[in-house]
Protein backbone atom coordinates (compact mmCIF):
# COMPACT_ATOMS: atom_id res chain seq x y z
CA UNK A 1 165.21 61.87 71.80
CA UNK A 2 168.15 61.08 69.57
CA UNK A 3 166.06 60.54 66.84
CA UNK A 4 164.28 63.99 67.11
CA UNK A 5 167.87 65.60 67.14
CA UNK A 6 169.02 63.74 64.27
CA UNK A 7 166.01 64.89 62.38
CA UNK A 8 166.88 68.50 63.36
CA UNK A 9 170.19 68.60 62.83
CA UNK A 10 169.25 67.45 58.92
CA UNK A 11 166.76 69.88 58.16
CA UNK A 12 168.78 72.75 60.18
CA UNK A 13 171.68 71.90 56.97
CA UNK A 14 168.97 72.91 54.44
CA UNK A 15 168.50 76.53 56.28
CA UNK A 16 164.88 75.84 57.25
CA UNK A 17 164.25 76.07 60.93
CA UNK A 18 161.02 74.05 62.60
CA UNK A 19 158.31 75.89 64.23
CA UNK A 20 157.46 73.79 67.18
CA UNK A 21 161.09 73.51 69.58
CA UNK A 22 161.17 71.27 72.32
CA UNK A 23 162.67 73.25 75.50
CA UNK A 24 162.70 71.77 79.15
CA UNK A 25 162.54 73.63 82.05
CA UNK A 26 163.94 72.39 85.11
CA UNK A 27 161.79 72.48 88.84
CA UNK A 28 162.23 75.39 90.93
CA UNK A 29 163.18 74.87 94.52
CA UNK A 30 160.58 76.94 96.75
CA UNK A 31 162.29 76.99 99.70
CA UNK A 32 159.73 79.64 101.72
CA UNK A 33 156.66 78.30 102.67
CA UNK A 34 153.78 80.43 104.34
CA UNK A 35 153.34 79.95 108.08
CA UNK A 36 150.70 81.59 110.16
CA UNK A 37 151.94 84.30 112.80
CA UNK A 38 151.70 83.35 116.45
CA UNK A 39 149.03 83.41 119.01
CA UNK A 40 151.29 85.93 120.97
CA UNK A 41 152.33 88.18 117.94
CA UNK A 42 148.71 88.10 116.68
CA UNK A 43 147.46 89.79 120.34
CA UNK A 44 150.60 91.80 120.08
CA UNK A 45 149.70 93.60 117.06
CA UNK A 46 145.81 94.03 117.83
CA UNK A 47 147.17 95.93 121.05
CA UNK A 48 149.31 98.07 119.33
CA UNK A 49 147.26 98.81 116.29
CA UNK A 50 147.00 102.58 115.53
CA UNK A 51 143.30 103.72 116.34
CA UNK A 52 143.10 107.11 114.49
CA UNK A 53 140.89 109.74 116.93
CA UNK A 54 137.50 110.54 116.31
CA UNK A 55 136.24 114.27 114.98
CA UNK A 56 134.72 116.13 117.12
CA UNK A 57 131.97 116.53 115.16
CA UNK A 58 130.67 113.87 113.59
CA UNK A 59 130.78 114.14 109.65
CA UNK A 60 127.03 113.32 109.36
CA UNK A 61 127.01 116.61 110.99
CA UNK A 62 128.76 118.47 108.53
CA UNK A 63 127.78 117.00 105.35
CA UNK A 64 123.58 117.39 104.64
CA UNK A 65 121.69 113.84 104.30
CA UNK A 66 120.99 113.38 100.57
CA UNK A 67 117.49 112.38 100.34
CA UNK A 68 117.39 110.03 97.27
CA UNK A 69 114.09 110.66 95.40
CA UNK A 70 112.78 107.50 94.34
CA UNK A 71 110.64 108.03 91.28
CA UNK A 72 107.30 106.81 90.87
CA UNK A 73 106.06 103.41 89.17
CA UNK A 74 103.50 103.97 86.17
CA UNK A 75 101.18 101.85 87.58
CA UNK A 76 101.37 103.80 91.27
CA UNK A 77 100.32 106.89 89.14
CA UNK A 78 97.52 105.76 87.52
CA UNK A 79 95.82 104.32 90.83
CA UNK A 80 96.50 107.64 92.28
CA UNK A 81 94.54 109.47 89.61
CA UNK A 82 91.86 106.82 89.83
CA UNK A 83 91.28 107.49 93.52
CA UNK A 84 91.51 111.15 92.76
CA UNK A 85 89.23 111.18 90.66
CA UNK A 86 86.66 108.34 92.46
CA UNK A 87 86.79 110.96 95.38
CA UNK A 88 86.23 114.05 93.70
CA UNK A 89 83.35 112.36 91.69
CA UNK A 90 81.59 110.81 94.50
CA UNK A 91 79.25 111.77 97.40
CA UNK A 92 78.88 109.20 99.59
CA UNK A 93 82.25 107.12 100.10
CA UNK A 94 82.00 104.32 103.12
CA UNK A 95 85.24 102.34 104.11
CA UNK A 96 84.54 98.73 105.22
CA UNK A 97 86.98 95.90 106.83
CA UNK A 98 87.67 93.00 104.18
CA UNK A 99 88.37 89.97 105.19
CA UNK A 100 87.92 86.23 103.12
CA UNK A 101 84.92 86.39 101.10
CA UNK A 102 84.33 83.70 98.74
CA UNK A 103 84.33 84.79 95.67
CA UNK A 104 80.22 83.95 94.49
CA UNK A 105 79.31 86.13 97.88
CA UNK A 106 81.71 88.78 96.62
CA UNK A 107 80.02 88.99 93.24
CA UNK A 108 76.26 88.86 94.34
CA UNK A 109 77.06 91.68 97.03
CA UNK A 110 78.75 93.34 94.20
CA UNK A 111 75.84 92.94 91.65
CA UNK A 112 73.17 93.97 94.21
CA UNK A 113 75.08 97.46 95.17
CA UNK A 114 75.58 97.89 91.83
CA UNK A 115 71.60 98.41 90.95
CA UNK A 116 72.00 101.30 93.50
CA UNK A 117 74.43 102.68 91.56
CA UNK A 118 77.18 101.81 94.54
CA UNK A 119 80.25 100.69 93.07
CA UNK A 120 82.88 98.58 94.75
CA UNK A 121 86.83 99.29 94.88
CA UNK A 122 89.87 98.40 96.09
CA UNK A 123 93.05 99.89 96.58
CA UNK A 124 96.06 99.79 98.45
CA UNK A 125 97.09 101.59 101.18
CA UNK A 126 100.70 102.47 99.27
CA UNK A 127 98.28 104.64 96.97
CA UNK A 128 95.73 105.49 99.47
CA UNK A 129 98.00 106.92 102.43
CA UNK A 130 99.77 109.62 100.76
CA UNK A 131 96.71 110.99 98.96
CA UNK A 132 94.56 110.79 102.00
CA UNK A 133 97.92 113.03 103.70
CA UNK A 134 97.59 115.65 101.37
CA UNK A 135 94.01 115.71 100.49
CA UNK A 136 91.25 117.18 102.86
CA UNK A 137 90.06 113.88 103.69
CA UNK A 138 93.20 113.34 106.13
CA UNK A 139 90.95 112.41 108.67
CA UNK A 140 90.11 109.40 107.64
CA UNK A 141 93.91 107.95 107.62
CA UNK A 142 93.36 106.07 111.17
CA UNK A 143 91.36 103.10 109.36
CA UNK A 144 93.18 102.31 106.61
CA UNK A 145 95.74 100.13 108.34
CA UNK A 146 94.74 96.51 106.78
CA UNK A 147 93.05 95.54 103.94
CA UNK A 148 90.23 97.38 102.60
CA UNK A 149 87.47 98.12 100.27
CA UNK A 150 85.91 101.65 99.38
CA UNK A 151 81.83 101.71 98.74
CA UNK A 152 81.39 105.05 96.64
CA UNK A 153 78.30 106.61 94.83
CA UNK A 154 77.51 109.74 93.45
CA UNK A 155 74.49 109.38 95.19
CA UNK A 156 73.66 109.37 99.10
CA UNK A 157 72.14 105.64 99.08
CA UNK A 158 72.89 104.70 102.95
CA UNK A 159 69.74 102.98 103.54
CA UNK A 160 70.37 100.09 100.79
CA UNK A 161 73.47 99.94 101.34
CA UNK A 162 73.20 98.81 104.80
CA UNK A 163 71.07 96.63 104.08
CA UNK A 164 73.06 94.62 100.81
CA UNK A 165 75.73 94.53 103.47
CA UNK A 166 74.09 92.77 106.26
CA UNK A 167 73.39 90.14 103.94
CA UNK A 168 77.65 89.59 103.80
CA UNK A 169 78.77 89.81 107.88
CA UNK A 170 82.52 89.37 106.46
CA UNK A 171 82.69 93.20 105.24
CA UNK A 172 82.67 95.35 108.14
CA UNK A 173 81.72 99.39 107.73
CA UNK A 174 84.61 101.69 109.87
CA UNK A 175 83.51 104.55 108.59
CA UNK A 176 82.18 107.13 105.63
CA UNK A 177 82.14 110.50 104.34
CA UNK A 178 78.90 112.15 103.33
CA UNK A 179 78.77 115.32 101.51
CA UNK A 180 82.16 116.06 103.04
CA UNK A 181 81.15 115.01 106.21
CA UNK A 182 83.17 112.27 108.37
CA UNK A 183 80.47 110.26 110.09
CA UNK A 184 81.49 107.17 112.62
CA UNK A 185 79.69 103.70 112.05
CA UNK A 186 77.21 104.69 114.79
CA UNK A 187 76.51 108.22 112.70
CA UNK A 188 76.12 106.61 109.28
CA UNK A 189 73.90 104.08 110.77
CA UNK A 190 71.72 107.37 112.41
CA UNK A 191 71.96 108.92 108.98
CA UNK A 192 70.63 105.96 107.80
CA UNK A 193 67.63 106.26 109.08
CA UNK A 194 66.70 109.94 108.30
CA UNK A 195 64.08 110.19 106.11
CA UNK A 196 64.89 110.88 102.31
CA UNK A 197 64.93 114.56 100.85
CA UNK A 198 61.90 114.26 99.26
CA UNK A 199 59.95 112.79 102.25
CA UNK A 200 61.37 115.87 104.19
CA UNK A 201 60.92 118.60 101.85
CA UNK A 202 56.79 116.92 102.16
CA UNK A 203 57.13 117.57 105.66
CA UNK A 204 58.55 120.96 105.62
CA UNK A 205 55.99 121.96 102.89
CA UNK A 206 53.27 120.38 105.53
CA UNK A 207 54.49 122.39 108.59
CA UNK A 208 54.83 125.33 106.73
CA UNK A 209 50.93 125.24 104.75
CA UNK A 210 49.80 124.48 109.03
CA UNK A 211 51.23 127.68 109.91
CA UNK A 212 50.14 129.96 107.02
CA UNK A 213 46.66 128.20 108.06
CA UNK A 214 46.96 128.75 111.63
CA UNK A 215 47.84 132.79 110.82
CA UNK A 216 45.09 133.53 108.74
CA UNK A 217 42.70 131.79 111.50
CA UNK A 218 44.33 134.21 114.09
CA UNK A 219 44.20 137.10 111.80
CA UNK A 220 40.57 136.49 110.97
CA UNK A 221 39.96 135.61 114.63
CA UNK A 222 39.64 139.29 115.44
CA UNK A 223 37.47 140.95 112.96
CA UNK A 224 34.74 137.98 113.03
CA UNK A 225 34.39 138.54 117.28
CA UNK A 226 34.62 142.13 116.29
CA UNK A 227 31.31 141.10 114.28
CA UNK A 228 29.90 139.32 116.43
CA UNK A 229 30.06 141.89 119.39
CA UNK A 230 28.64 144.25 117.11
CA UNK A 231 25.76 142.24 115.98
CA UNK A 232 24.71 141.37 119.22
CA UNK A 233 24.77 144.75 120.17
CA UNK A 234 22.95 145.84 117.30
CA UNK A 235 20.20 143.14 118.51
CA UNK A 236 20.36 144.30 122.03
CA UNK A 237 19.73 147.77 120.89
CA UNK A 238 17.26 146.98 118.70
CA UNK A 239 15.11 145.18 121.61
CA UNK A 240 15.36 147.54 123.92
CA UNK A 241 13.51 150.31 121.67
CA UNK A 242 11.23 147.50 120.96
CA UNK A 243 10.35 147.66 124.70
CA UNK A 244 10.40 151.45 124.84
CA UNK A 245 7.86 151.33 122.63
CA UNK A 246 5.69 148.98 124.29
CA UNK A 247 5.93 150.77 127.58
CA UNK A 248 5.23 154.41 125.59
CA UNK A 249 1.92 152.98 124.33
CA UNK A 250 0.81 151.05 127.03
CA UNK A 251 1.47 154.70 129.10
């Protein structure tokens, strides 16, 4: 320490001061120390702690509930104008139960409704719910609670459909809309098994050329007894002046 003030005090002579100064800074006595407040004090001041009163109407009351608009995910969007769109485009439109599939059934069953021009989708019920709410197809909101998959055509093909899916007993049908018609499982299974238009417009054409027949018989029922009083009348009259003639001469 000498030494370092010696060295100072020489270079201090020459008017040149160093930059680096050794100062030292005594302790500081702390002579308050923190203590926690007693047991006594503590249940003291909860006791007397100043509870301000209540309003007597609650603020919630007074001030309107700000409904934060969340806005809507890109993605959400375009599944909602795919399922728009699926449902305007298609006729037939059957909603089936999915449960685990493996994933070679899933294709085949997918491949064989496909040659009927039945396509498969899925989507969620985030995207299906509130279009279902606000489309006329509301109806049809009670079974789409768990997962499941849409069947949709632009063609009424219930008959092979039914039968691609009782080759898969995973995929159960809840339901389906026809024409803009809500049919239970029980009613699209009846539906099923209706004819097809052009096997019923051969009926109707059938019943209709059997009544058209059946007139004209009754029409021309008439006129041909009508003939065939009057021809055996005509005979009848005809044989009695035969006789009249044979009596005159014989007279």
């Amino acid at each position: 320490m000498a030494a370092v003030t010696r060295w100072c005090k020489r270079f201090c002579k020459t008017d040149w001061l160093p930059t680096l100064q050794l100062i030292r800074h005594g302790s500081k006595a702390v002579t308050r120390h923190w203590r926690p407040m007693h047991f006594v004090r503590q249940k003291l001041m909860e006791v007397t702690k100043y509870i301000p009163p209540k309003p007597l109407i609650p603020e919630r009351c007074i001030k309107p509930q700000v409904k934060q608009v969340e806005e809507e995910n890109g993605y959400v969007k375009l599944l909602r104008r795919d399922v728009e769109q699926a449902f305007h485009e298609s006729k037939m439109i059957a909603i089936c139960q999915y449960n685990e599939v493996p994933a070679n059934d899933m294709v085949l069953m997918g491949y064989r409704l496909r040659k009927y021009n039945i396509h498969v989708k899925y989507f969620p019920n985030e995207v299906m719910i509130p279009f279902l709410s606000e489309s006329k197809y509301k109806n049809l909101l009670p079974l789409f609670v768990g997962r499941n998959l849409l069947l949709m055509s632009p063609e009424t093909r219930a008959q092979e459909m039914l039968r691609v899916l009782r080759g898969v007993p995973q995929i159960n049908l809840l339901g389906a809309c026809v024409d803009n018609t809500i049919l239970s499982k029980q009613g699209f299974t009846n539906y099923a098994k209706l004819p097809s238009m052009v096997t019923a417009q051969g009926e109707v054409v059938g019943a209709l050329s059997l009544m058209t027949s059946q007139t004209s018989t009754l029409l021309q029922r008439g006129p041909v007894h009508l003939t065939s009083l009057l021809d055996q009348y005509v005979k009848q009259q005809n044989c009695e002046s035969v006789e009249a003639k044979e009596t005159g001469t014989l007279d």
